[in-house]
C-alpha atoms as a PDB file:
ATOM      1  CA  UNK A   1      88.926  99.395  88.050  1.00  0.00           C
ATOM      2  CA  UNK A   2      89.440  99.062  91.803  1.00  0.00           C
ATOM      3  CA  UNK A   3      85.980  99.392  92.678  1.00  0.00           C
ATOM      4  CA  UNK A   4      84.687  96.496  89.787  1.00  0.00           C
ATOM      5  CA  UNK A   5      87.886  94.681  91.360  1.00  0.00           C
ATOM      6  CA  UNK A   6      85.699  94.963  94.792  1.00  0.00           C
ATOM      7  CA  UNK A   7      82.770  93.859  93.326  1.00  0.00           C
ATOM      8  CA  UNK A   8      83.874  90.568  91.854  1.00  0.00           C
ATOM      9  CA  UNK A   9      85.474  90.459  95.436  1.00  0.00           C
ATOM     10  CA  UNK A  10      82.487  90.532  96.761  1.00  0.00           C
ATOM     11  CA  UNK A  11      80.410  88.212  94.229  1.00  0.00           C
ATOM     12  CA  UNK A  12      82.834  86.124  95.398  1.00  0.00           C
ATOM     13  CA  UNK A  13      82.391  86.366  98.931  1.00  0.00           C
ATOM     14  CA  UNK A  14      78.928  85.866  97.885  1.00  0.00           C
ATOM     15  CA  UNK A  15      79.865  82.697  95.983  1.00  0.00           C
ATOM     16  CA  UNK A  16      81.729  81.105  98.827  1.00  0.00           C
ATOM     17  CA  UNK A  17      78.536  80.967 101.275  1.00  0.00           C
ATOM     18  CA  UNK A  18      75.943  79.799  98.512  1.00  0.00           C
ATOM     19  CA  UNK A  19      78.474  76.846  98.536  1.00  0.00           C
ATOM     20  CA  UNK A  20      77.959  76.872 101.949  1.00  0.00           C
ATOM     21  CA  UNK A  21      74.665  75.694 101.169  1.00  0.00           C
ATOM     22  CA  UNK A  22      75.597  72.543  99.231  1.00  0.00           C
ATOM     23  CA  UNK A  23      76.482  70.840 102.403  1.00  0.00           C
ATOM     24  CA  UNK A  24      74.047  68.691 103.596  1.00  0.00           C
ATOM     25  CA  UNK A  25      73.848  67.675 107.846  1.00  0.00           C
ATOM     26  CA  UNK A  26      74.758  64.133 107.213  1.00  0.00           C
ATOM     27  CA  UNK A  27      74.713  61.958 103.631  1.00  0.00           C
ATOM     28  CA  UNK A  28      73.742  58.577 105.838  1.00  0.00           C
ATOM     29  CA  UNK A  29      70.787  56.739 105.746  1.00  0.00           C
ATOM     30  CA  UNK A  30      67.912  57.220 107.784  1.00  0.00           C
ATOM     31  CA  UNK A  31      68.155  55.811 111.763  1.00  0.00           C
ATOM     32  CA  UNK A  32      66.072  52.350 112.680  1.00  0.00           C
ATOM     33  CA  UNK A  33      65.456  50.508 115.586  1.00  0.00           C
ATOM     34  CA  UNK A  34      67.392  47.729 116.098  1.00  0.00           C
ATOM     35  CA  UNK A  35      66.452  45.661 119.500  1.00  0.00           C
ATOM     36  CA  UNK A  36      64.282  46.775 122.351  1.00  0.00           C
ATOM     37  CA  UNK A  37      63.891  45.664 126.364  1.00  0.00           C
ATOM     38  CA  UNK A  38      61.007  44.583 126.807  1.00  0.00           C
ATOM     39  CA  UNK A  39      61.500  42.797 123.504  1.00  0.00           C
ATOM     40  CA  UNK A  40      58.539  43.324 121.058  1.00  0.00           C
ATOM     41  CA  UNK A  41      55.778  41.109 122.689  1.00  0.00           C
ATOM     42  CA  UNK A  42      57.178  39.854 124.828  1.00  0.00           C
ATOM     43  CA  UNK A  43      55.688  38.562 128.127  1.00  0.00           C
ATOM     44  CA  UNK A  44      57.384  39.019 131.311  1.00  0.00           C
ATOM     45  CA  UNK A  45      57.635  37.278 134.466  1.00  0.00           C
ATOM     46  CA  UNK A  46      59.436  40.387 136.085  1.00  0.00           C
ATOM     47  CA  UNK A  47      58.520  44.125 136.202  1.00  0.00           C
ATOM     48  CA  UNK A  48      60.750  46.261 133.781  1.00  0.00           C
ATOM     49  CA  UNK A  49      62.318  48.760 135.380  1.00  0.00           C
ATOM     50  CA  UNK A  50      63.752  50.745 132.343  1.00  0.00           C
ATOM     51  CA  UNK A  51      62.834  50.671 128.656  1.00  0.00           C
ATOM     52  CA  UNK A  52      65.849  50.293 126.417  1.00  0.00           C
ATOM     53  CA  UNK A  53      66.236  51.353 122.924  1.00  0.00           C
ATOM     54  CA  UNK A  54      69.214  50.307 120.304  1.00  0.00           C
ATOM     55  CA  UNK A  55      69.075  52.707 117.056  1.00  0.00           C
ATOM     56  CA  UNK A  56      71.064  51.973 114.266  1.00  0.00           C
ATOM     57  CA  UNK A  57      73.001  54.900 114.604  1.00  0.00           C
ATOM     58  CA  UNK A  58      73.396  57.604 117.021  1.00  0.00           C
ATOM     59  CA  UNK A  59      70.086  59.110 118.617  1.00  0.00           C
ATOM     60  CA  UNK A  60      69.554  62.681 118.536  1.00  0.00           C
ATOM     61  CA  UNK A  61      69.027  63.146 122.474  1.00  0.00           C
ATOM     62  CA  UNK A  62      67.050  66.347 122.424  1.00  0.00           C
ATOM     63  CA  UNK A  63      64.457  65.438 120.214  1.00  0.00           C
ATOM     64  CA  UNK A  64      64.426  61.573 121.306  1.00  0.00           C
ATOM     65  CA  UNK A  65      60.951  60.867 123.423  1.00  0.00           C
ATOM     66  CA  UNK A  66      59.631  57.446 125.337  1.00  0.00           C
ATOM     67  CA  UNK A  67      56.357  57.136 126.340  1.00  0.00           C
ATOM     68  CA  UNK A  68      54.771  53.813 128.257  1.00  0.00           C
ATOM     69  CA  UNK A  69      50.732  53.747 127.922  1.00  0.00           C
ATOM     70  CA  UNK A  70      49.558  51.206 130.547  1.00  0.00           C
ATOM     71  CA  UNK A  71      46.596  48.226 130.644  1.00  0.00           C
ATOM     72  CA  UNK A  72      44.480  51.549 131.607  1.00  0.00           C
ATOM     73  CA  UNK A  73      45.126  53.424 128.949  1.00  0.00           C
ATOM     74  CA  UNK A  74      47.200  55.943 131.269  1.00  0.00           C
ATOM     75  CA  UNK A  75      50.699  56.781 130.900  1.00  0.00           C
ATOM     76  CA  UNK A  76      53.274  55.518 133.004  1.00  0.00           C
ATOM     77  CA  UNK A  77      56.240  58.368 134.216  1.00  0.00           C
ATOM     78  CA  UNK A  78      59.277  57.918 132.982  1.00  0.00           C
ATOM     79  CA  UNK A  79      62.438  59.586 133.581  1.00  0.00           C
ATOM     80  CA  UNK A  80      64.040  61.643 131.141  1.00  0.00           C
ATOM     81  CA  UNK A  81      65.708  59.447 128.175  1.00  0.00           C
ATOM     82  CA  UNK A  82      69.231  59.665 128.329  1.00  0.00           C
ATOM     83  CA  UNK A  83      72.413  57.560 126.719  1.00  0.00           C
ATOM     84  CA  UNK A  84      73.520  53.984 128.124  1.00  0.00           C
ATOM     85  CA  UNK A  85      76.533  54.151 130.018  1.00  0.00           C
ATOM     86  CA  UNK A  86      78.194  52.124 126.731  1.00  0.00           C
ATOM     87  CA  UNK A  87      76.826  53.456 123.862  1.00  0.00           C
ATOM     88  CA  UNK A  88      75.274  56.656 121.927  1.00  0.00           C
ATOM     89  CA  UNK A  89      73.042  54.558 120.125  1.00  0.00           C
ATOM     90  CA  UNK A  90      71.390  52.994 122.740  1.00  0.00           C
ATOM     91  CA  UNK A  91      68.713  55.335 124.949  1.00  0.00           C
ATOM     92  CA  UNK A  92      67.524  54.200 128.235  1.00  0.00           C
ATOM     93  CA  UNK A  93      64.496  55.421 129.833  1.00  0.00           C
ATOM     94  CA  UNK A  94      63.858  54.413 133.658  1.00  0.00           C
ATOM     95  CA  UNK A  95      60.023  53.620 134.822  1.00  0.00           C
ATOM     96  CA  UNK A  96      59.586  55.434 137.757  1.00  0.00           C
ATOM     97  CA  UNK A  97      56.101  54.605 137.748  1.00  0.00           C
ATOM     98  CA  UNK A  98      54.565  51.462 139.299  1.00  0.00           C
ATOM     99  CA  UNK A  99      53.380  48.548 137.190  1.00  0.00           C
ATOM    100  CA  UNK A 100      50.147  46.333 137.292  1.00  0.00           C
ATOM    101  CA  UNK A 101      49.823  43.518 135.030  1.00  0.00           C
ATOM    102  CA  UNK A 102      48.851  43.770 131.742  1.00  0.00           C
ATOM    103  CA  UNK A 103      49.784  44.554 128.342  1.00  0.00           C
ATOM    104  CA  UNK A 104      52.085  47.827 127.786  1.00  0.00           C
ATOM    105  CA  UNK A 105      52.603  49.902 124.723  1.00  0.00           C
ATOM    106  CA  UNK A 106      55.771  51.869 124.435  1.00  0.00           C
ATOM    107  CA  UNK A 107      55.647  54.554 121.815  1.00  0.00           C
ATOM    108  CA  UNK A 108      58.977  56.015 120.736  1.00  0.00           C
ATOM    109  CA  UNK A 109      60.329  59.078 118.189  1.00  0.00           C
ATOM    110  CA  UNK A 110      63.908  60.528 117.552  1.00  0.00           C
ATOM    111  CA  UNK A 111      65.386  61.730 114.625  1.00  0.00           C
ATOM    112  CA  UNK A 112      68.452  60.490 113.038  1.00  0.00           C
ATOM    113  CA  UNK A 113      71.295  63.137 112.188  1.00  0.00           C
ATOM    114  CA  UNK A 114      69.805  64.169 108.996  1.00  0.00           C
ATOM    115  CA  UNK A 115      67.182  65.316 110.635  1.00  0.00           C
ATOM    116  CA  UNK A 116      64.260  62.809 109.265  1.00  0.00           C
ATOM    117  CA  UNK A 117      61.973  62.139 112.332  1.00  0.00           C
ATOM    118  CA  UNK A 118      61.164  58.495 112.683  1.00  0.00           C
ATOM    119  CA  UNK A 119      58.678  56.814 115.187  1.00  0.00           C
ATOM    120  CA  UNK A 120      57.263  53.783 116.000  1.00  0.00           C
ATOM    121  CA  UNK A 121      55.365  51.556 117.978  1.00  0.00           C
ATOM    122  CA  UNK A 122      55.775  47.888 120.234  1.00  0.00           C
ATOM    123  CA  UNK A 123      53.815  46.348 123.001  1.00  0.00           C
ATOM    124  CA  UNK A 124      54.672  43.828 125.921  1.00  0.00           C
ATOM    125  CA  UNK A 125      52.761  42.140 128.546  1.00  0.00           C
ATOM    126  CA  UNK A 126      53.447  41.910 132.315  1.00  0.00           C
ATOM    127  CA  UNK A 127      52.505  38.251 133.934  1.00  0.00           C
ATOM    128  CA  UNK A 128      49.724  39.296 136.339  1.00  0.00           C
ATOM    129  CA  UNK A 129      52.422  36.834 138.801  1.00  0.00           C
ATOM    130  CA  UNK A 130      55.175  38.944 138.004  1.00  0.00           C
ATOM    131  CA  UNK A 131      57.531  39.813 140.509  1.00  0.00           C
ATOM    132  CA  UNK A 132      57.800  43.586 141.229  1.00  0.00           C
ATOM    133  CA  UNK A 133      54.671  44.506 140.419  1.00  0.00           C
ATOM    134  CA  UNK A 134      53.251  47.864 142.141  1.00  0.00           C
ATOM    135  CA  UNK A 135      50.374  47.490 145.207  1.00  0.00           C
ATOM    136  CA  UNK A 136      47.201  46.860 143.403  1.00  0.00           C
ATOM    137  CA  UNK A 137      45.371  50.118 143.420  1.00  0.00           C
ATOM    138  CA  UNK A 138      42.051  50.071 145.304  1.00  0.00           C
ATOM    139  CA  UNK A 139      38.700  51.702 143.935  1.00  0.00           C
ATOM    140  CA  UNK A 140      36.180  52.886 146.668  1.00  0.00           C
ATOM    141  CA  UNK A 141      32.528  52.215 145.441  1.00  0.00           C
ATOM    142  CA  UNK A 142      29.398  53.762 147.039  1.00  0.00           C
ATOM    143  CA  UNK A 143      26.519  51.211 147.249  1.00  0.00           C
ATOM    144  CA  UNK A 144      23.510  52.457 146.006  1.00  0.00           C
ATOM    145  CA  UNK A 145      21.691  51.769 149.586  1.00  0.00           C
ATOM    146  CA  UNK A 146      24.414  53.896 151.300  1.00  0.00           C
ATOM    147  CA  UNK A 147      26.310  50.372 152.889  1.00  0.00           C
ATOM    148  CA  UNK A 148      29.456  50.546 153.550  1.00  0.00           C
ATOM    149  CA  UNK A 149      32.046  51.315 150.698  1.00  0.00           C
ATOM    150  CA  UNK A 150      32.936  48.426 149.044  1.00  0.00           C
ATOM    151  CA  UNK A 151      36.870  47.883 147.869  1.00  0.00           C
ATOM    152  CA  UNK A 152      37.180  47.129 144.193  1.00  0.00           C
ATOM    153  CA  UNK A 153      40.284  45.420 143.631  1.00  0.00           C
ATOM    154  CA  UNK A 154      41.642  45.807 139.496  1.00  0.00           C
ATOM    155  CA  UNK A 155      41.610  41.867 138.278  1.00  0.00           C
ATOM    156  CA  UNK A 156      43.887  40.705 135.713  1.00  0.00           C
ATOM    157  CA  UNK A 157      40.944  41.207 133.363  1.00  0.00           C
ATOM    158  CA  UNK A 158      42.791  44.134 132.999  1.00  0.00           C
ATOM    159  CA  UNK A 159      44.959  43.119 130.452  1.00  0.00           C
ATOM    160  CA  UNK A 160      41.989  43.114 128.281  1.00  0.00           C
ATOM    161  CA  UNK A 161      41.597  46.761 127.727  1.00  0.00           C
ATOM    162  CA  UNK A 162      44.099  48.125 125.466  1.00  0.00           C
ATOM    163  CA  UNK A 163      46.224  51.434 125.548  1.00  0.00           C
ATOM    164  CA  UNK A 164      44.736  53.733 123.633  1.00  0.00           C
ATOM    165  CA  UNK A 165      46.183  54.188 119.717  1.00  0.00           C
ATOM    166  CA  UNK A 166      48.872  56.931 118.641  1.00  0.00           C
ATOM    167  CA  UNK A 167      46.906  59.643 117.062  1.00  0.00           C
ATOM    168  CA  UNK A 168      47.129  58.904 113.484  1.00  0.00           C
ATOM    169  CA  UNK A 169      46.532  62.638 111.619  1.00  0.00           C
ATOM    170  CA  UNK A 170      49.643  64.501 110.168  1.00  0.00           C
ATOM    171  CA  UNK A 171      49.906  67.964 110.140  1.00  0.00           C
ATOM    172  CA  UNK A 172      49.274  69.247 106.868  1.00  0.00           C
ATOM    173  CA  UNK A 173      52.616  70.762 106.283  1.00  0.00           C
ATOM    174  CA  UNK A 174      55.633  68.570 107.877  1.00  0.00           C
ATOM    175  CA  UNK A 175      59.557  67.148 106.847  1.00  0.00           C
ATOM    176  CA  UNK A 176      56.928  64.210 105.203  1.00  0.00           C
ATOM    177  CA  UNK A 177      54.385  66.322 103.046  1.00  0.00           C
ATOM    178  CA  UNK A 178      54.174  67.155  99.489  1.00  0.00           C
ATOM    179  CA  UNK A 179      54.615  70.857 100.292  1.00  0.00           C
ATOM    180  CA  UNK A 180      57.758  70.124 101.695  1.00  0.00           C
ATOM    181  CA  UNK A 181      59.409  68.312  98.188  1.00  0.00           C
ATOM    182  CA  UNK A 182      57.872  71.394  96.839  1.00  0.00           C
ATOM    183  CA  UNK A 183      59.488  73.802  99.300  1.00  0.00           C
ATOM    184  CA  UNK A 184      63.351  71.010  98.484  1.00  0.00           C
ATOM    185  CA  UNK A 185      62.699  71.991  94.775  1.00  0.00           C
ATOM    186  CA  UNK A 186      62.207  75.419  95.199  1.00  0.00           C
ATOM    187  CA  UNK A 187      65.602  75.389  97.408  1.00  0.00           C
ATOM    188  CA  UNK A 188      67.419  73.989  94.927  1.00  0.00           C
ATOM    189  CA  UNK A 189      65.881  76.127  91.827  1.00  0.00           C
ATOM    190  CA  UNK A 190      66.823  79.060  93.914  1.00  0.00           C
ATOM    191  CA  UNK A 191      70.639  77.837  94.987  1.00  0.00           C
ATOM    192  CA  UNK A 192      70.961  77.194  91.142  1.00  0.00           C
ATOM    193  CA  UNK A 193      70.476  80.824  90.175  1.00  0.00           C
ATOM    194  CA  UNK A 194      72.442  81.852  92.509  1.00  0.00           C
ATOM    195  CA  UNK A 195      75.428  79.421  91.998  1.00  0.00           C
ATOM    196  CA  UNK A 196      74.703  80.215  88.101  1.00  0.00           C
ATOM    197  CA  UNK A 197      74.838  84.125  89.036  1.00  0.00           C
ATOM    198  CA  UNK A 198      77.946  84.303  90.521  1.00  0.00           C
ATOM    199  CA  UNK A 199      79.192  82.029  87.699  1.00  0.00           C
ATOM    200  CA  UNK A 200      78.429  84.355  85.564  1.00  0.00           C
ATOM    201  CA  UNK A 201      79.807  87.183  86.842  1.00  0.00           C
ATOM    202  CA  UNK A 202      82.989  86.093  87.523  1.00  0.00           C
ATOM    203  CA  UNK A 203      83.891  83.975  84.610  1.00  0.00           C
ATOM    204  CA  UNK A 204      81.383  85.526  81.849  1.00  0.00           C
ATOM    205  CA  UNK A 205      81.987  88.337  82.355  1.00  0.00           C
ATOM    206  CA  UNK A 206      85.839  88.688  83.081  1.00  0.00           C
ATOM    207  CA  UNK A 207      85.975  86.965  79.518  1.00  0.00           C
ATOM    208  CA  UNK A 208      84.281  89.717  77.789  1.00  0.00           C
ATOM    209  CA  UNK A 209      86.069  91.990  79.779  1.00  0.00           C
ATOM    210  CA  UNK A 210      89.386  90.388  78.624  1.00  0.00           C
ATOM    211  CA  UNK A 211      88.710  90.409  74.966  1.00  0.00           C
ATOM    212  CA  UNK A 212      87.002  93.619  74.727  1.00  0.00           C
ATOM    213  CA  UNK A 213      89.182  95.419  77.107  1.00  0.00           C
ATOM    214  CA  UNK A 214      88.260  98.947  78.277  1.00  0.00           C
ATOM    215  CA  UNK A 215      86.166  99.684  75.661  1.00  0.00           C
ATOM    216  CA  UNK A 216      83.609  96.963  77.107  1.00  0.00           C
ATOM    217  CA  UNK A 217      83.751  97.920  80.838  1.00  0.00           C
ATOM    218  CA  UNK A 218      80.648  99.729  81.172  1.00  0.00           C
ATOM    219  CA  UNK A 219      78.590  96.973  79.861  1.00  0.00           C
ATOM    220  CA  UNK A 220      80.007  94.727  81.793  1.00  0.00           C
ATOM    221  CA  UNK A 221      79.661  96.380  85.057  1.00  0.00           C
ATOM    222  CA  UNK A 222      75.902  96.805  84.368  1.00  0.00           C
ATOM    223  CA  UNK A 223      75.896  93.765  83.477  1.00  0.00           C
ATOM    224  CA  UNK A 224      77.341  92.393  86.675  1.00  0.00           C
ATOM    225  CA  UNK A 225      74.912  94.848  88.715  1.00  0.00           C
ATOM    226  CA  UNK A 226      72.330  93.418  86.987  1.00  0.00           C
ATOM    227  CA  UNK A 227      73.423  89.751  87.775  1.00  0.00           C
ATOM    228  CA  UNK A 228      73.902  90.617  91.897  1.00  0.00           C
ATOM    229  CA  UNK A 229      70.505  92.107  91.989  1.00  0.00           C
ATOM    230  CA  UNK A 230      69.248  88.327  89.940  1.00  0.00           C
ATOM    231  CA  UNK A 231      70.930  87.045  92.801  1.00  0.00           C
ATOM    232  CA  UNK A 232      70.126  88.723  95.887  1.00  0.00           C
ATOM    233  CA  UNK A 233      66.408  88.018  94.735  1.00  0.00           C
ATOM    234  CA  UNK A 234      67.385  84.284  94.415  1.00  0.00           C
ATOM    235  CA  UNK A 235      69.018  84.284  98.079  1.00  0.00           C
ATOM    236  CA  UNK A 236      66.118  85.816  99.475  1.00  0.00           C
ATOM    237  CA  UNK A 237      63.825  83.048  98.261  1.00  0.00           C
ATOM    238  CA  UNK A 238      66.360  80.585  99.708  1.00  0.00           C
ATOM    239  CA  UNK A 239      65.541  82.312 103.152  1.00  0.00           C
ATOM    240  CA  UNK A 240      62.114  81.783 102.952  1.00  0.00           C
ATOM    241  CA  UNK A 241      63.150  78.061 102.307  1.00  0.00           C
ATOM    242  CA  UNK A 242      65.166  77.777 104.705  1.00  0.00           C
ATOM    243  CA  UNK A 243      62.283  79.500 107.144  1.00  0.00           C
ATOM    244  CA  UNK A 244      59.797  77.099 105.366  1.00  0.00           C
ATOM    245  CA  UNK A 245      61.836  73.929 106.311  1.00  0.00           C
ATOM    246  CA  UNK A 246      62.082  74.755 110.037  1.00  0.00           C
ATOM    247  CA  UNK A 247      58.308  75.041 110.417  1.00  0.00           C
ATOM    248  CA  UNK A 248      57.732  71.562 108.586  1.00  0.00           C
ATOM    249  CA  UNK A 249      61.135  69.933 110.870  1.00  0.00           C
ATOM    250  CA  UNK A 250      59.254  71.222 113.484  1.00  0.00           C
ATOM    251  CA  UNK A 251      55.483  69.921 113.003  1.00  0.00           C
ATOM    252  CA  UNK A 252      57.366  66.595 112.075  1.00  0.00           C
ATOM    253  CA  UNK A 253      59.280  66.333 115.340  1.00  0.00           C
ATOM    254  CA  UNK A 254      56.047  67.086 117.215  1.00  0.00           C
ATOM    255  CA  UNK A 255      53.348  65.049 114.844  1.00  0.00           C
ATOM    256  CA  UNK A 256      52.035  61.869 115.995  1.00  0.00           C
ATOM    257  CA  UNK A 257      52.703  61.200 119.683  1.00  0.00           C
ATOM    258  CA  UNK A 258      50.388  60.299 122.207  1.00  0.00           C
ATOM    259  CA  UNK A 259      48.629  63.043 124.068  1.00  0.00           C
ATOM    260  CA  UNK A 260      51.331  62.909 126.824  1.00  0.00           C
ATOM    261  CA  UNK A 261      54.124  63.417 124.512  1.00  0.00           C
ATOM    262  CA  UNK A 262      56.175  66.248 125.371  1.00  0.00           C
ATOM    263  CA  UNK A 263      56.923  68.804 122.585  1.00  0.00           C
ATOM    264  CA  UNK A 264      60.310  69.723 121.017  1.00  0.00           C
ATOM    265  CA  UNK A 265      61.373  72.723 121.156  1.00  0.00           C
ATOM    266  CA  UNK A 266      62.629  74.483 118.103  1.00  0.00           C
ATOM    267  CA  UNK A 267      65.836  75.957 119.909  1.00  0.00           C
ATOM    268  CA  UNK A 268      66.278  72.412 121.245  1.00  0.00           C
ATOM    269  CA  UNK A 269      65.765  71.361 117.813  1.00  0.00           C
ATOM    270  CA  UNK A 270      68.228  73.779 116.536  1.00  0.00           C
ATOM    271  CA  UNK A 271      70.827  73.056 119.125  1.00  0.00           C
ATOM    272  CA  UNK A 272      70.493  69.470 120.127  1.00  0.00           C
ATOM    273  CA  UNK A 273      70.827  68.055 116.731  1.00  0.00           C
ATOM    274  CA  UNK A 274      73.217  67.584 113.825  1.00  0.00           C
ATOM    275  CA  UNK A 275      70.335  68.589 111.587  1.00  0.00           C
ATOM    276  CA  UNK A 276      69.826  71.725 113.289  1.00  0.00           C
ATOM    277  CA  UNK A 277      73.382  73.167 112.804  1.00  0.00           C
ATOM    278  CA  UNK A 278      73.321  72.457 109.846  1.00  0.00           C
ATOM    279  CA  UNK A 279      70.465  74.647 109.045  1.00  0.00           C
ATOM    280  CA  UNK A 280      71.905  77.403 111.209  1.00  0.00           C
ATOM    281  CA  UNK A 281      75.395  77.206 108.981  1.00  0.00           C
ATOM    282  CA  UNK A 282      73.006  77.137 105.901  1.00  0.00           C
ATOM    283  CA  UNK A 283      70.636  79.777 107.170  1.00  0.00           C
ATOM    284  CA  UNK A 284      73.704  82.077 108.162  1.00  0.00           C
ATOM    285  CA  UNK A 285      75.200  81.634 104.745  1.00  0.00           C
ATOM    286  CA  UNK A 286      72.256  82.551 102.941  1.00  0.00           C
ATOM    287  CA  UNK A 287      72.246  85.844 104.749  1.00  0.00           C
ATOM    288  CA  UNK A 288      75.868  86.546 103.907  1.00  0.00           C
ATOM    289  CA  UNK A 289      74.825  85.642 100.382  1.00  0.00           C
ATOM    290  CA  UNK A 290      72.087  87.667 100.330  1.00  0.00           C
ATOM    291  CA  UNK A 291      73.994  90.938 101.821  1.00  0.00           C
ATOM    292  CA  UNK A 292      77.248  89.969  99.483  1.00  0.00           C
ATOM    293  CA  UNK A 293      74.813  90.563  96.606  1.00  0.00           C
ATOM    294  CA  UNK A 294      73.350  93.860  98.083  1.00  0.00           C
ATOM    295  CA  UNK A 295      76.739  95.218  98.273  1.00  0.00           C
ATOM    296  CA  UNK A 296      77.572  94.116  94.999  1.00  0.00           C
ATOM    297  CA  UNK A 297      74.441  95.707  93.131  1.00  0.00           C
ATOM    298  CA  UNK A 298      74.890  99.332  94.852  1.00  0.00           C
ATOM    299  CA  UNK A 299      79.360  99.341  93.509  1.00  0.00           C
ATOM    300  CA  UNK A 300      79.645 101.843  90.530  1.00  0.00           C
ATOM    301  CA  UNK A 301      82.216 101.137  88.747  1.00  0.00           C
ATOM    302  CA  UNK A 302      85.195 103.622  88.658  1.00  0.00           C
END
């Protein structure tokens, strides 16, 4: 009796992380962009020095990128985005690179604390008699007769050249993809079983236990080492879930930026973001789950 009281011990156990897995990073709605400066085409008679970003929520810093495409079709640096002094859901990037006039394209992605990735897109024009604009940069162009080099000085016909598009493929497998509902499903299939496992176990069969007694305690403990191996199976399919949904979060995170973009890391990803402890609470209860219902199948009953 002690050792089937050490089983249902440890169904429960088992029990208490699957419920683990019920709760989700953050129940809001997804993040959106507010307000930008530069405004959304907007044309200025002064060089921006910063680009400025208000979310509808907080940003998720570690996975939040700018990027500034010029006339040229070349990025422009930026420093590192980081909070405004005032508020969490407004991200500042400084230009530290020089501007020429012409017509900008800012391309932004963060993810809000769910974890869905969300990007997008807005251009602005520079006056080409703008006040702090960078030196124009000078071209040196051999004659074809060897005269001297002539200096090529960029016009404002500049502006007409635009910055080059955001690629526009998805990876095949990302947080957006069929494969991924597929992969949600298959989660929740799986955390069913095991929810309806333990269920079973615990309140199934302590009820047949109770009316039958003794004389029905060796069915029931096969029974109930039959039901932890049901569930250990469905825990380990909820790891490779779990393992399945960090690939896609990461693909999404790093899908359509500009060549420049620089990529996420998954530990940053994993550390940096409501949505990533999350899936390290969930990923470190399915484990417990999963050994809770080893342990359970090996007890003999005594």
């Amino acid at each position: 009796m002690a050792r089937a009281t050490g089983a249902r011990a440890t169904l429960l156990l088992a029990v208490i992380c699957a419920l683990a897995l019920l709760i989700p990073p953050n129940a809001s709605a997804h993040a959106r962009l507010l307000s930008s400066l530069p405004a959304r085409g907007a044309r200025l008679t002064v060089a921006p020095r910063e680009i400025r970003l208000t979310f509808s929520e907080r940003a998720e810093l570690a996975v939040t990128r700018v990027e500034l495409v010029g006339p040229d079709s070349i990025p422009v640096l930026l420093a590192p985005p980081h909070f405004a002094a005032d508020s969490q859901r407004v991200v500042v990037a400084e230009i530290r690179g020089g501007l020429q006039p012409g017509r900008y394209r800012v391309a932004w992605r963060m993810a809000s604390a769910d974890g869905h990735p969300i990007t997008g897109t807005f251009t602005f024009t520079v006056d080409s008699a703008a006040a702090g604009l960078a030196a124009p940069v000078v071209a040196v162009t051999p004659a074809a007769d060897s005269s001297p080099a002539v200096p090529v000085v960029a016009a404002e016909s500049v502006t007409a050249t635009r910055a080059a598009p955001r690629a526009a493929t998805r990876a095949g497998f990302d947080a957006g993809s069929p494969l991924y509902v597929a992969v949600r499903w298959l989660t929740y299939g799986a955390l069913t079983v095991v929810l309806g496992t333990v269920a079973f176990a615990l309140l199934v069969l302590w009820l047949v236990r109770y009316a039958q007694g003794s004389t029905g305690s060796a069915v029931v403990d096969v029974a109930r080492q039959r039901a932890a191996r049901i569930g250990a199976s469905a825990a380990g399919v909820l790891a490779l879930a779990a393992v399945a949904r960090l690939i896609a979060q990461s693909r999404a995170m790093n899908a359509g930026g500009d060549g420049g973009a620089e990529h996420v890391g998954t530990w940053a990803m994993l550390t940096g973001t409501v949505w990533g402890w999350g899936w390290l609470l969930q990923g470190g209860a399915t484990l417990a789950a999963l050994a809770g219902f080893a342990l359970a199948a090996r007890r003999k009953s005594g």
